[in-house]
Protein backbone atom coordinates (compact mmCIF):
# COMPACT_ATOMS: atom_id res chain seq x y z
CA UNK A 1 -5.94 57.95 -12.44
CA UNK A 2 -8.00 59.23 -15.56
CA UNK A 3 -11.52 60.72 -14.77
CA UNK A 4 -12.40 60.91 -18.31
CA UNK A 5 -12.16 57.25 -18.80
CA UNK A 6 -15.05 54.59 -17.68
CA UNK A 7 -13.81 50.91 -16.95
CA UNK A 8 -16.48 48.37 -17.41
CA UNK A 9 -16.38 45.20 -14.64
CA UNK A 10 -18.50 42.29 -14.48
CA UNK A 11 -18.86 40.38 -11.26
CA UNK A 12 -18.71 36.79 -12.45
CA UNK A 13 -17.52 35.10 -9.06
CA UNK A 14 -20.71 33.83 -7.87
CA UNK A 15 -21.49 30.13 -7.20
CA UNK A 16 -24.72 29.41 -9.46
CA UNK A 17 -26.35 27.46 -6.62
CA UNK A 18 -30.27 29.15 -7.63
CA UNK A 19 -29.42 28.00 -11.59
CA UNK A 20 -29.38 24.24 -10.56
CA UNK A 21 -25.46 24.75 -11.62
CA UNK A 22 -25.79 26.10 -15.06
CA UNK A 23 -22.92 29.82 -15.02
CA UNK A 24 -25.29 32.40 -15.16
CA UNK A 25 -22.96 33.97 -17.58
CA UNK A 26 -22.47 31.88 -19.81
CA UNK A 27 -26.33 31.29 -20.24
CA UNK A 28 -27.45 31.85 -24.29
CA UNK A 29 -29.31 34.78 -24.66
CA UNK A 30 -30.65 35.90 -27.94
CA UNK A 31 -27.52 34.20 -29.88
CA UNK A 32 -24.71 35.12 -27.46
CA UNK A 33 -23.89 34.23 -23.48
CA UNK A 34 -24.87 36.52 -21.65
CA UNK A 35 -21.54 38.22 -20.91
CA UNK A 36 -20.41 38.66 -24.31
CA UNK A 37 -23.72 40.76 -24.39
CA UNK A 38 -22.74 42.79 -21.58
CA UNK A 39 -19.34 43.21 -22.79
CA UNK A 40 -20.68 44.42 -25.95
CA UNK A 41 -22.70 46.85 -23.97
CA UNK A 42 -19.76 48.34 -21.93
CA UNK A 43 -17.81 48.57 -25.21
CA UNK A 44 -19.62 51.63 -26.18
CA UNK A 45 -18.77 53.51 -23.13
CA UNK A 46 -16.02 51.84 -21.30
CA UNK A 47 -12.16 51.85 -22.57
CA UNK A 48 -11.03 48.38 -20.70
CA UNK A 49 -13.58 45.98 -19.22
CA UNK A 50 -12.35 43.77 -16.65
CA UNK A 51 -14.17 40.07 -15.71
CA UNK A 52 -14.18 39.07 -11.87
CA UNK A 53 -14.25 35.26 -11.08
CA UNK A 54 -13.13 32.48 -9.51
CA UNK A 55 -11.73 30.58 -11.86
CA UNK A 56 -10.96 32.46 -15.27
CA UNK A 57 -10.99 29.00 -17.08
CA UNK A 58 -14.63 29.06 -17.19
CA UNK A 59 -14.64 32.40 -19.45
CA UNK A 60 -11.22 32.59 -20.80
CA UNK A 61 -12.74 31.15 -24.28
CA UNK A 62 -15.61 32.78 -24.32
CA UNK A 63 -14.17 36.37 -23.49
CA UNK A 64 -10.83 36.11 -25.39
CA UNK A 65 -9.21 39.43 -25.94
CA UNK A 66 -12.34 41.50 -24.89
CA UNK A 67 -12.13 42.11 -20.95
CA UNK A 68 -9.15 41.00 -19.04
CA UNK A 69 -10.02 38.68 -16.41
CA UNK A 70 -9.13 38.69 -12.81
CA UNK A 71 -9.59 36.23 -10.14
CA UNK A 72 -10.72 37.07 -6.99
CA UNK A 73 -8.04 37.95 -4.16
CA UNK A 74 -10.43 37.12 -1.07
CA UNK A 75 -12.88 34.58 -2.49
CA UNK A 76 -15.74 33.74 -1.09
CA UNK A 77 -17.50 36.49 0.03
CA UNK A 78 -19.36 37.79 -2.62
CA UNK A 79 -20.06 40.97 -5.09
CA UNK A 80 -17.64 43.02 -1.98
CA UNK A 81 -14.70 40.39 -3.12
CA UNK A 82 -15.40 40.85 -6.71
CA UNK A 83 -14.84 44.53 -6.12
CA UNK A 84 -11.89 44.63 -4.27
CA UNK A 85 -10.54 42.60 -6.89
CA UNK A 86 -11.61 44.74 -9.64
CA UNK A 87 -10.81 48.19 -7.80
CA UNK A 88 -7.30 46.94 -7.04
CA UNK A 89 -6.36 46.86 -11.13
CA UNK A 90 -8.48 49.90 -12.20
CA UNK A 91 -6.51 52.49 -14.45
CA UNK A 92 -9.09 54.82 -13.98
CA UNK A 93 -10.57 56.83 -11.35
CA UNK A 94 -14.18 55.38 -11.75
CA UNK A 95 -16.35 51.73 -12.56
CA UNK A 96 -18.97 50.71 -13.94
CA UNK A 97 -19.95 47.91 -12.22
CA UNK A 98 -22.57 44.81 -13.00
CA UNK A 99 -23.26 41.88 -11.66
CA UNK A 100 -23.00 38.98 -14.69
CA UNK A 101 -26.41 37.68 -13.92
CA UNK A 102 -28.21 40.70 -15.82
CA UNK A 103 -28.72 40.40 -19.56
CA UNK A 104 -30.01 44.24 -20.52
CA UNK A 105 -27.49 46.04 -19.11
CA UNK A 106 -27.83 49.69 -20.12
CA UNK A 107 -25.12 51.80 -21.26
CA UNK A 108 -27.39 55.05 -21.56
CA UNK A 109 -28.11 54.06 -17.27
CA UNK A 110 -24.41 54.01 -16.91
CA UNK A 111 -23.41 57.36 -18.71
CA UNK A 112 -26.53 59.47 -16.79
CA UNK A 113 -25.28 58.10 -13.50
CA UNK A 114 -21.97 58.63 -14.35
CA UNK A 115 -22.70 62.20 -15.48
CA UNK A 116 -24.19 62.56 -12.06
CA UNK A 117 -21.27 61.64 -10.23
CA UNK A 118 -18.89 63.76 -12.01
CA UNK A 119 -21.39 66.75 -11.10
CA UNK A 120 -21.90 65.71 -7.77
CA UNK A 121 -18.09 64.33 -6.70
CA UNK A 122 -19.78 61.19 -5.32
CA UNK A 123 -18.13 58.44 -4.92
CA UNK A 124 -21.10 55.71 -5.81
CA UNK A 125 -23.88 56.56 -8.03
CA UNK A 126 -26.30 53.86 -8.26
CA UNK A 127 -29.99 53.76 -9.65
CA UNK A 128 -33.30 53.73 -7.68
CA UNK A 129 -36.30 51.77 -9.45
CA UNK A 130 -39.32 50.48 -7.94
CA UNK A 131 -37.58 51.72 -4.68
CA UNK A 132 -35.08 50.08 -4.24
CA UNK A 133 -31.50 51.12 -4.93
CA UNK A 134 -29.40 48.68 -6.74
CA UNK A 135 -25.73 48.49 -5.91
CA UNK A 136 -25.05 46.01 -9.08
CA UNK A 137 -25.27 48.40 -11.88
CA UNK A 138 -23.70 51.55 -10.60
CA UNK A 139 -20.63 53.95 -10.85
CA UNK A 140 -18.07 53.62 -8.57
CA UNK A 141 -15.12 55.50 -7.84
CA UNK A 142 -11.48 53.75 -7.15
CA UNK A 143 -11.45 56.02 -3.55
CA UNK A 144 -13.88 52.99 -2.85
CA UNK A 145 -11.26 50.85 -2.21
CA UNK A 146 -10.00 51.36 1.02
CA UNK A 147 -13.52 50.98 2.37
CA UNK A 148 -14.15 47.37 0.15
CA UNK A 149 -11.00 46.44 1.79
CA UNK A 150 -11.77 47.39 5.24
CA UNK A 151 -15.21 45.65 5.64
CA UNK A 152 -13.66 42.62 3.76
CA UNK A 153 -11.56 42.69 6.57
CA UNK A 154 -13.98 43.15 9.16
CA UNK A 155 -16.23 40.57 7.95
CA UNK A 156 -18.82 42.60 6.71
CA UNK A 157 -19.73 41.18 3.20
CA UNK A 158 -23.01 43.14 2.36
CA UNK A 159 -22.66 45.32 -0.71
CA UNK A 160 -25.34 48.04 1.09
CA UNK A 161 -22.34 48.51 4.20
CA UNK A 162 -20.69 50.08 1.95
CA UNK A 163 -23.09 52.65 1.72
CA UNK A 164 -22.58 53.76 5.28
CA UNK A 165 -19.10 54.67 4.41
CA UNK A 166 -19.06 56.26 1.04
CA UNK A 167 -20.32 59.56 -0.19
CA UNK A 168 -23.35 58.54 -2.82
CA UNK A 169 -26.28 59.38 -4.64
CA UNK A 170 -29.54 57.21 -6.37
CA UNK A 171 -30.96 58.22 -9.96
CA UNK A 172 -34.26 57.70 -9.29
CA UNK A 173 -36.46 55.58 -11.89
CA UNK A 174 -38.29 58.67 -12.95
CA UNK A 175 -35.27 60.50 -14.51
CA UNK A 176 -34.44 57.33 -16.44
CA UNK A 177 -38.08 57.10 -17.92
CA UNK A 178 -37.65 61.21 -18.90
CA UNK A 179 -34.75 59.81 -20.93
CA UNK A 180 -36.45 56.62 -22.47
CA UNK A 181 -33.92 54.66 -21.09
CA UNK A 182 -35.83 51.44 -20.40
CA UNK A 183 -35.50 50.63 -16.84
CA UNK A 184 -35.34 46.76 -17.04
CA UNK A 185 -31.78 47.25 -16.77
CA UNK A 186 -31.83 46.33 -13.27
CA UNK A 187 -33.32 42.57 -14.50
CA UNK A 188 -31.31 39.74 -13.22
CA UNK A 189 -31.67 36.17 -13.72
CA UNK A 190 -31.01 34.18 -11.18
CA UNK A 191 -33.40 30.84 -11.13
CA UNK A 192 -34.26 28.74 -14.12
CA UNK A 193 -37.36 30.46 -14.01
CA UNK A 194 -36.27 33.78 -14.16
CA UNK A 195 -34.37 32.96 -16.60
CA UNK A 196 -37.06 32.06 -19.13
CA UNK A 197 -39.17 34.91 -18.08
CA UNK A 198 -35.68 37.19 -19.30
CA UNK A 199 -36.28 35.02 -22.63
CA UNK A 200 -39.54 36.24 -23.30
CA UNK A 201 -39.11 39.83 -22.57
CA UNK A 202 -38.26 42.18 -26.03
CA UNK A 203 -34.82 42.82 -26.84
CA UNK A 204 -33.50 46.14 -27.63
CA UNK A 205 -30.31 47.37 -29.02
């Protein structure tokens, strides 16, 4: 496994039932679905990018040759299934990991948590804002694995048990803001409504 390389994966499994429907990753946003954004995103850090879902007709045309998409080996049970999916093809040693639902991804986020983890020999490094931590847009090491696999097993299917078997760590929101990296990067979108409130907010590069 390679610790100096960064895979990108987006969790695109879900069932849409909050959108009325409508894939939350394929939704337009500011010229371009939502997960060709985030792929363009985890370009500038990541060296392969990898697409989790449940059927990879619904992306293959709109991702083409720009993540390499994986179906999900235990469907059905949410982000944890994504993961195991994801972990079990990673080439490197560690993840970055969102869920497909959030349109300003941050790659700045992703390098100072990574940075963190690579000090600290965690195995998840996740953010902190408004206190909360948020497991969908945080580092994650390939040792993971075992324990995705094992609560997958069990029937435990909540990204947070994960926590209570991992070695991690939370960036909190105030070392982002020192950097000026803007913390909506936690924003998802998962309601119509949320949706056009995600519309209105200013884009940055």
């Amino acid at each position: 496994m390679n610790r100096n390389v960064l895979t990108g994966v987006v969790l695109a499994g879900g069932q849409n039932r909050r959108m009325d429907g409508r894939v939350k990753a394929l939704l337009p946003f500011h010229g371009e679905p939502v997960i060709a954004r985030q792929i363009g995103r985890m370009k500038r850090i990541c060296d392969q990018i990898i697409v989790v879902t449940r059927d990879r007709d619904l992306f293959s045309q709109t991702v083409g040759d720009s993540a390499r998409i994986v179906e999900d080996r235990i469907p059905g049970k949410g982000p944890l299934s994504g993961m195991h999916a994801a972990f079990s093809e990673l080439n490197s040693q560690d993840a970055w990991v969102v869920g497909c639902d959030m349109p300003f991804i941050s790659d700045r986020a992703a390098l100072l948590m990574w940075e963190q983890k690579q000090e600290t020999g965690c195995d998840v490094v996740v953010p902190k804002i408004g206190g909360r931590i948020q497991p969908l847009h945080g580092i994650y090491d390939v040792r993971c694995t075992h324990h995705v696999t094992g609560l997958l097993q069990s029937g435990q299917y909540r990204v947070k048990e994960l926590f209570n078997r991992v070695k991690w760590a939370a960036v909190e929101e105030g070392r982002f803001l020192q950097q000026k990296i803007d913390i909506r990067f936690v924003v998802n979108v998962n309601t119509p409504e949320e949706y056009e409130e995600a519309l209105s907010l200013k884009v940055h590069s």
